[in-house]
N, C-alpha and C. Protein backbone atom coordinates (compact mmCIF):
# COMPACT_ATOMS: atom_id res chain seq x y z
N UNK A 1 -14.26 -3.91 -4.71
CA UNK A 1 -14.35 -5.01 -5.64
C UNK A 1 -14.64 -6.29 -4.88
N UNK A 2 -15.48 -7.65 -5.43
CA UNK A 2 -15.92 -8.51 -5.15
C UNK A 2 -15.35 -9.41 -6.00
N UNK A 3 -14.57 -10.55 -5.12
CA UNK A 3 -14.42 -11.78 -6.19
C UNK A 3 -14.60 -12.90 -5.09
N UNK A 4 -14.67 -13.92 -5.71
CA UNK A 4 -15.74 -15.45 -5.64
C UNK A 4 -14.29 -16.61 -5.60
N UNK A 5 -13.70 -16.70 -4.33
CA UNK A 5 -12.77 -18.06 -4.71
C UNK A 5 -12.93 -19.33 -4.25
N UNK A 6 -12.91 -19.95 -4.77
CA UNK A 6 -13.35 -21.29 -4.68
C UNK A 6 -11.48 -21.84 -4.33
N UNK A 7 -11.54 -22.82 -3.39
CA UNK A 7 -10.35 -23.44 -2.59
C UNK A 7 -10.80 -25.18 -2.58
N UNK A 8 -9.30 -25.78 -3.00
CA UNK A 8 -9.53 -27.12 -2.30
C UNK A 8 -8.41 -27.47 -1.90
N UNK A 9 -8.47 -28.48 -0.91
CA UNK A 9 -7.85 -28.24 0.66
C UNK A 9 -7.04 -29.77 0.66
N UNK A 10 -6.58 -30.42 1.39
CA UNK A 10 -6.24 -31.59 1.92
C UNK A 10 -7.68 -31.85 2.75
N UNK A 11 -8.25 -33.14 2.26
CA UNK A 11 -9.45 -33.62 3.08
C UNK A 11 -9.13 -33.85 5.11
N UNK A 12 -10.35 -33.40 5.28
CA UNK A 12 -9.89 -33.36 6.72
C UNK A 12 -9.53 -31.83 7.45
N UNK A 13 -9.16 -30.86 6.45
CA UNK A 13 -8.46 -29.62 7.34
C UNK A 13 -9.77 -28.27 6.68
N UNK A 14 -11.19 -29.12 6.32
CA UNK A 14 -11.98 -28.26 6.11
C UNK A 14 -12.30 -27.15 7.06
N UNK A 15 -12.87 -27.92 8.26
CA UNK A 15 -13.18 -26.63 9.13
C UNK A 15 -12.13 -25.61 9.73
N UNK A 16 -10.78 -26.91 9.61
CA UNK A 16 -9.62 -25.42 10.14
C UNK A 16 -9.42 -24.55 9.22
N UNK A 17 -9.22 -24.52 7.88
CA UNK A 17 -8.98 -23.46 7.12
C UNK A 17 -10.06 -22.99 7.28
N UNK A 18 -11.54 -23.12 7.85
CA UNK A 18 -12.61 -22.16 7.62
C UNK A 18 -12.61 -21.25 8.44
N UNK A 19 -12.23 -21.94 9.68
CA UNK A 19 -12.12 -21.04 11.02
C UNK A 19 -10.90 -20.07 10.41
N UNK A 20 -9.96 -20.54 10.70
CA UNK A 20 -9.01 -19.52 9.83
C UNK A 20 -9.15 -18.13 9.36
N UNK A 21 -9.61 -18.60 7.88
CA UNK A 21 -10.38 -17.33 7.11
C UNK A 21 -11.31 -16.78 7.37
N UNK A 22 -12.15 -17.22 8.56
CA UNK A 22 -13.16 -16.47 9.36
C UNK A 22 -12.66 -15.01 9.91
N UNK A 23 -11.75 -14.73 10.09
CA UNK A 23 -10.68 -13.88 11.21
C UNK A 23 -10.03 -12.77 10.35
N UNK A 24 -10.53 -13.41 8.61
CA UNK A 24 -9.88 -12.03 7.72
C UNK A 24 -10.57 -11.13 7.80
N UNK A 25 -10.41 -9.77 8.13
CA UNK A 25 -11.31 -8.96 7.70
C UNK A 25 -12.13 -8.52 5.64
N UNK A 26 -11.28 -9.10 5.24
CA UNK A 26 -11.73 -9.16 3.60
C UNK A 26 -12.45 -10.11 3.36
N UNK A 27 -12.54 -11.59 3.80
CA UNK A 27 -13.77 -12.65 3.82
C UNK A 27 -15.20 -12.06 4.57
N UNK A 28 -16.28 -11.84 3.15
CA UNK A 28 -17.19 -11.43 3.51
C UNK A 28 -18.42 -12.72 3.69
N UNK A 29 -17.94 -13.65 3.28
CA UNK A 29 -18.52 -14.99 2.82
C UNK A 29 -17.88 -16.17 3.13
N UNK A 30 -18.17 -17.55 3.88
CA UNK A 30 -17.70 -18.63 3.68
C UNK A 30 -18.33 -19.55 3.73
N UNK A 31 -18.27 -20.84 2.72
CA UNK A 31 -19.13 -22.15 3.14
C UNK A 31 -18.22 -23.54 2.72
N UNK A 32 -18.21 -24.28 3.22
CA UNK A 32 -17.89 -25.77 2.48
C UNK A 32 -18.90 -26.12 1.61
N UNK A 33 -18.26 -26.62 1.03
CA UNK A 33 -19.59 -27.47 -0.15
C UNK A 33 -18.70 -28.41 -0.71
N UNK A 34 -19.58 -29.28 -1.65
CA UNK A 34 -19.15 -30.79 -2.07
C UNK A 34 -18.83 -30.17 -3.58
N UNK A 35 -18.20 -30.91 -4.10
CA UNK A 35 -17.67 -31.41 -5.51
C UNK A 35 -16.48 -31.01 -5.68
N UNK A 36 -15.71 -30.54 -7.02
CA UNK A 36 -14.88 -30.44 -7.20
C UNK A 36 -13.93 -29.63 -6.49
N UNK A 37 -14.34 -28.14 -5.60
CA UNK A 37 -13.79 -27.55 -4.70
C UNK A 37 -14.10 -27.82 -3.09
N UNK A 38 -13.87 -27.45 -2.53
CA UNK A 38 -14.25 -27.72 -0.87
C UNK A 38 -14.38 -26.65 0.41
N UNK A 39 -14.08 -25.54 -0.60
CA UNK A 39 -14.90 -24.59 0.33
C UNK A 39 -15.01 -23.06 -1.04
N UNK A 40 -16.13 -22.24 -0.66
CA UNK A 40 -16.24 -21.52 -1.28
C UNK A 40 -16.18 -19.74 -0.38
N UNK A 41 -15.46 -18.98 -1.13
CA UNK A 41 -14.88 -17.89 -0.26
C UNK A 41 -15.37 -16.52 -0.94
N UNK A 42 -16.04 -15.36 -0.83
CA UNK A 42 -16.19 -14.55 -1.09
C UNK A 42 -15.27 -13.45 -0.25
N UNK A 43 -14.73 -12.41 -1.20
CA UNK A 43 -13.89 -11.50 -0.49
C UNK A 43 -14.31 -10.15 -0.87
N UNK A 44 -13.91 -9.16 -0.07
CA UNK A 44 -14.00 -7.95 -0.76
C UNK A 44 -12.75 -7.18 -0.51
N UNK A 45 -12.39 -6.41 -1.60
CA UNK A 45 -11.00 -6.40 -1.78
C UNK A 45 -10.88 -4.37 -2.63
N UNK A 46 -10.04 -3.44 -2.63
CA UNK A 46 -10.05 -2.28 -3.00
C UNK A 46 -9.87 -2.12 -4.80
N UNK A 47 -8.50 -2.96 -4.70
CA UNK A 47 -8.42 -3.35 -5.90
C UNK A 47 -7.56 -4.11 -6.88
N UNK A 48 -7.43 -4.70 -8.23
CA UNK A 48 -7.10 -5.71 -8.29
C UNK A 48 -6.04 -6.46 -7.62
N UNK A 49 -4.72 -5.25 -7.51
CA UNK A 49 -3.45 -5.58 -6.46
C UNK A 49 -3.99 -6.34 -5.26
N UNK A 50 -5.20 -6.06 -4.65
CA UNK A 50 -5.98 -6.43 -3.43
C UNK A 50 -6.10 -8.12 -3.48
N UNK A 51 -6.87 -8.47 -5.04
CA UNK A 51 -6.91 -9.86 -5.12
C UNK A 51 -5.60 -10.36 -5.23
N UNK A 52 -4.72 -10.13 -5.78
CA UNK A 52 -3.29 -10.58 -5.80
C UNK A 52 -2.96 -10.88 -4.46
N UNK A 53 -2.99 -10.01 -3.48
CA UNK A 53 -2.53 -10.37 -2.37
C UNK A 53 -3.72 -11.19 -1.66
N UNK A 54 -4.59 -11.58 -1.89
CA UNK A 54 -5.79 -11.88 -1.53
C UNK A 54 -5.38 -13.71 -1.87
N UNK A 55 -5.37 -14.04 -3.01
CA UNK A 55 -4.74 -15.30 -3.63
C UNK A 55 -3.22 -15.45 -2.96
N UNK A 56 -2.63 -15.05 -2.82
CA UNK A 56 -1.22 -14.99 -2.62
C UNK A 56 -0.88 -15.75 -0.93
N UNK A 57 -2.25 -14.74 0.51
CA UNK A 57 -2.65 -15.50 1.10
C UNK A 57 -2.70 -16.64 1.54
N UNK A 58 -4.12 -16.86 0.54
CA UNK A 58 -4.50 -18.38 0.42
C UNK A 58 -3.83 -19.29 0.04
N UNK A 59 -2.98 -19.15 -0.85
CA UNK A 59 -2.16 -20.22 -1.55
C UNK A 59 -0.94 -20.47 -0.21
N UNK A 60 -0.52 -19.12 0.29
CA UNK A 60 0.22 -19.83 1.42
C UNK A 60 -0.15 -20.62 2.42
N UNK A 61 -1.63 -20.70 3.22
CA UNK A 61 -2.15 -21.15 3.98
C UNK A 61 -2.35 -22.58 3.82
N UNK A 62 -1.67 -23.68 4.85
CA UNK A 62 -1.30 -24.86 4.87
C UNK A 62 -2.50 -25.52 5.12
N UNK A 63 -2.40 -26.70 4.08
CA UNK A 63 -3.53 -27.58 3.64
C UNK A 63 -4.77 -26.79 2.34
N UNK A 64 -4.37 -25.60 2.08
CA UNK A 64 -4.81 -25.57 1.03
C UNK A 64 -4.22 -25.52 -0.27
N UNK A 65 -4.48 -26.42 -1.23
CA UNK A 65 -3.75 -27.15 -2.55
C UNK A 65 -4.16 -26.25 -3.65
N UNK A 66 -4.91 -25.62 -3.73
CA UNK A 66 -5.31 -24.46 -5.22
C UNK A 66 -6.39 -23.89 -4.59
N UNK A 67 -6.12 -22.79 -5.44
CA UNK A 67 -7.56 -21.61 -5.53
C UNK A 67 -8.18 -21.34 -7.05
N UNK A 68 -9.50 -21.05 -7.14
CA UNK A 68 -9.99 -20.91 -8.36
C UNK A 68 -10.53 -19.25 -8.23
N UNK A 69 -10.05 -18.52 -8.79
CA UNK A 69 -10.85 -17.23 -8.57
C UNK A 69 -11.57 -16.49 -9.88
N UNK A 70 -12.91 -16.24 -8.75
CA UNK A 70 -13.90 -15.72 -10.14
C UNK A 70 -13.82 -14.22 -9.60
N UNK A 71 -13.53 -13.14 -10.54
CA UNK A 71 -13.81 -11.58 -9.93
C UNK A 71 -15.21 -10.90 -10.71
N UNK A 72 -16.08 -10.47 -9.62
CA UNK A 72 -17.05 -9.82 -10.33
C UNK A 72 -17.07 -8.68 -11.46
N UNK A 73 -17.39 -8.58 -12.42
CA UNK A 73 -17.56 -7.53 -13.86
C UNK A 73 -18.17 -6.69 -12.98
N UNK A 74 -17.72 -5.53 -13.01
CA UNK A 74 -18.28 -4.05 -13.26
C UNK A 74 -19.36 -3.75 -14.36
N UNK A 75 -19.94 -3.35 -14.18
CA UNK A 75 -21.59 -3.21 -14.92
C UNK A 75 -22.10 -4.15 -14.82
N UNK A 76 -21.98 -5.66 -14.25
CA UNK A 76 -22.45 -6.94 -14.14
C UNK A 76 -23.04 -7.12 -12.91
N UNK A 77 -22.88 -6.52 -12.07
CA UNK A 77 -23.55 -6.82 -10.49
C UNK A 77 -22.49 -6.33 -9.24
N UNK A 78 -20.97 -6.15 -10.47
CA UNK A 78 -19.85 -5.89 -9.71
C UNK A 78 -19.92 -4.52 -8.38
N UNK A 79 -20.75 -3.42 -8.91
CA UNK A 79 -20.60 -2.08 -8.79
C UNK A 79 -21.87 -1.36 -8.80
N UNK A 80 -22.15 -0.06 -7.91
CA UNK A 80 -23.01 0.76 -7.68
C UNK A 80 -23.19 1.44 -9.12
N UNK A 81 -22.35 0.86 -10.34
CA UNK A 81 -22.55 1.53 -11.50
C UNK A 81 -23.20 0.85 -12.74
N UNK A 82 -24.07 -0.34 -11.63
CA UNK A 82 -24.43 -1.33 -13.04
C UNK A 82 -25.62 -0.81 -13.96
């Protein structure tokens, strides 16, 4: 499974949380970007329990203030079964 989380941080601790989550093996994706979030995170994960602990993570990891998570649909692009 594939989901899409979007994180925003305390300004200033962008690149350390990036480096950071560089080192997960489940971050298949990372970038900073501007607007309302401040970095954007793709994961890949077994299953939903996976994102739970996946968010659960992040939310502990200091200087980051919320997560927004999008999970990919199955038959949508999610899966070898679309």
């Amino acid at each position: 499974m594939q989901t899409y989380i979007l994180l925003t941080c305390n300004p200033g601790y962008e690149k350390e949380i990036i480096t950071h989550l560089k080192s997960m093996k489940e971050v298949t994706e990372i970038n900073g970007i501007w607007g309302k979030y401040d970095i954007f995170v793709k994961v890949s994960h077994g299953t939903p329990l996976g994102l739970d602990k996946m968010v659960e993570i992040f939310r502990n990891i200091e200087n980051i203030t919320s997560t927004y998570s999008l999970p990919v649909l199955f038959g949508q692009g999610g899966s070898i079964d679309d």
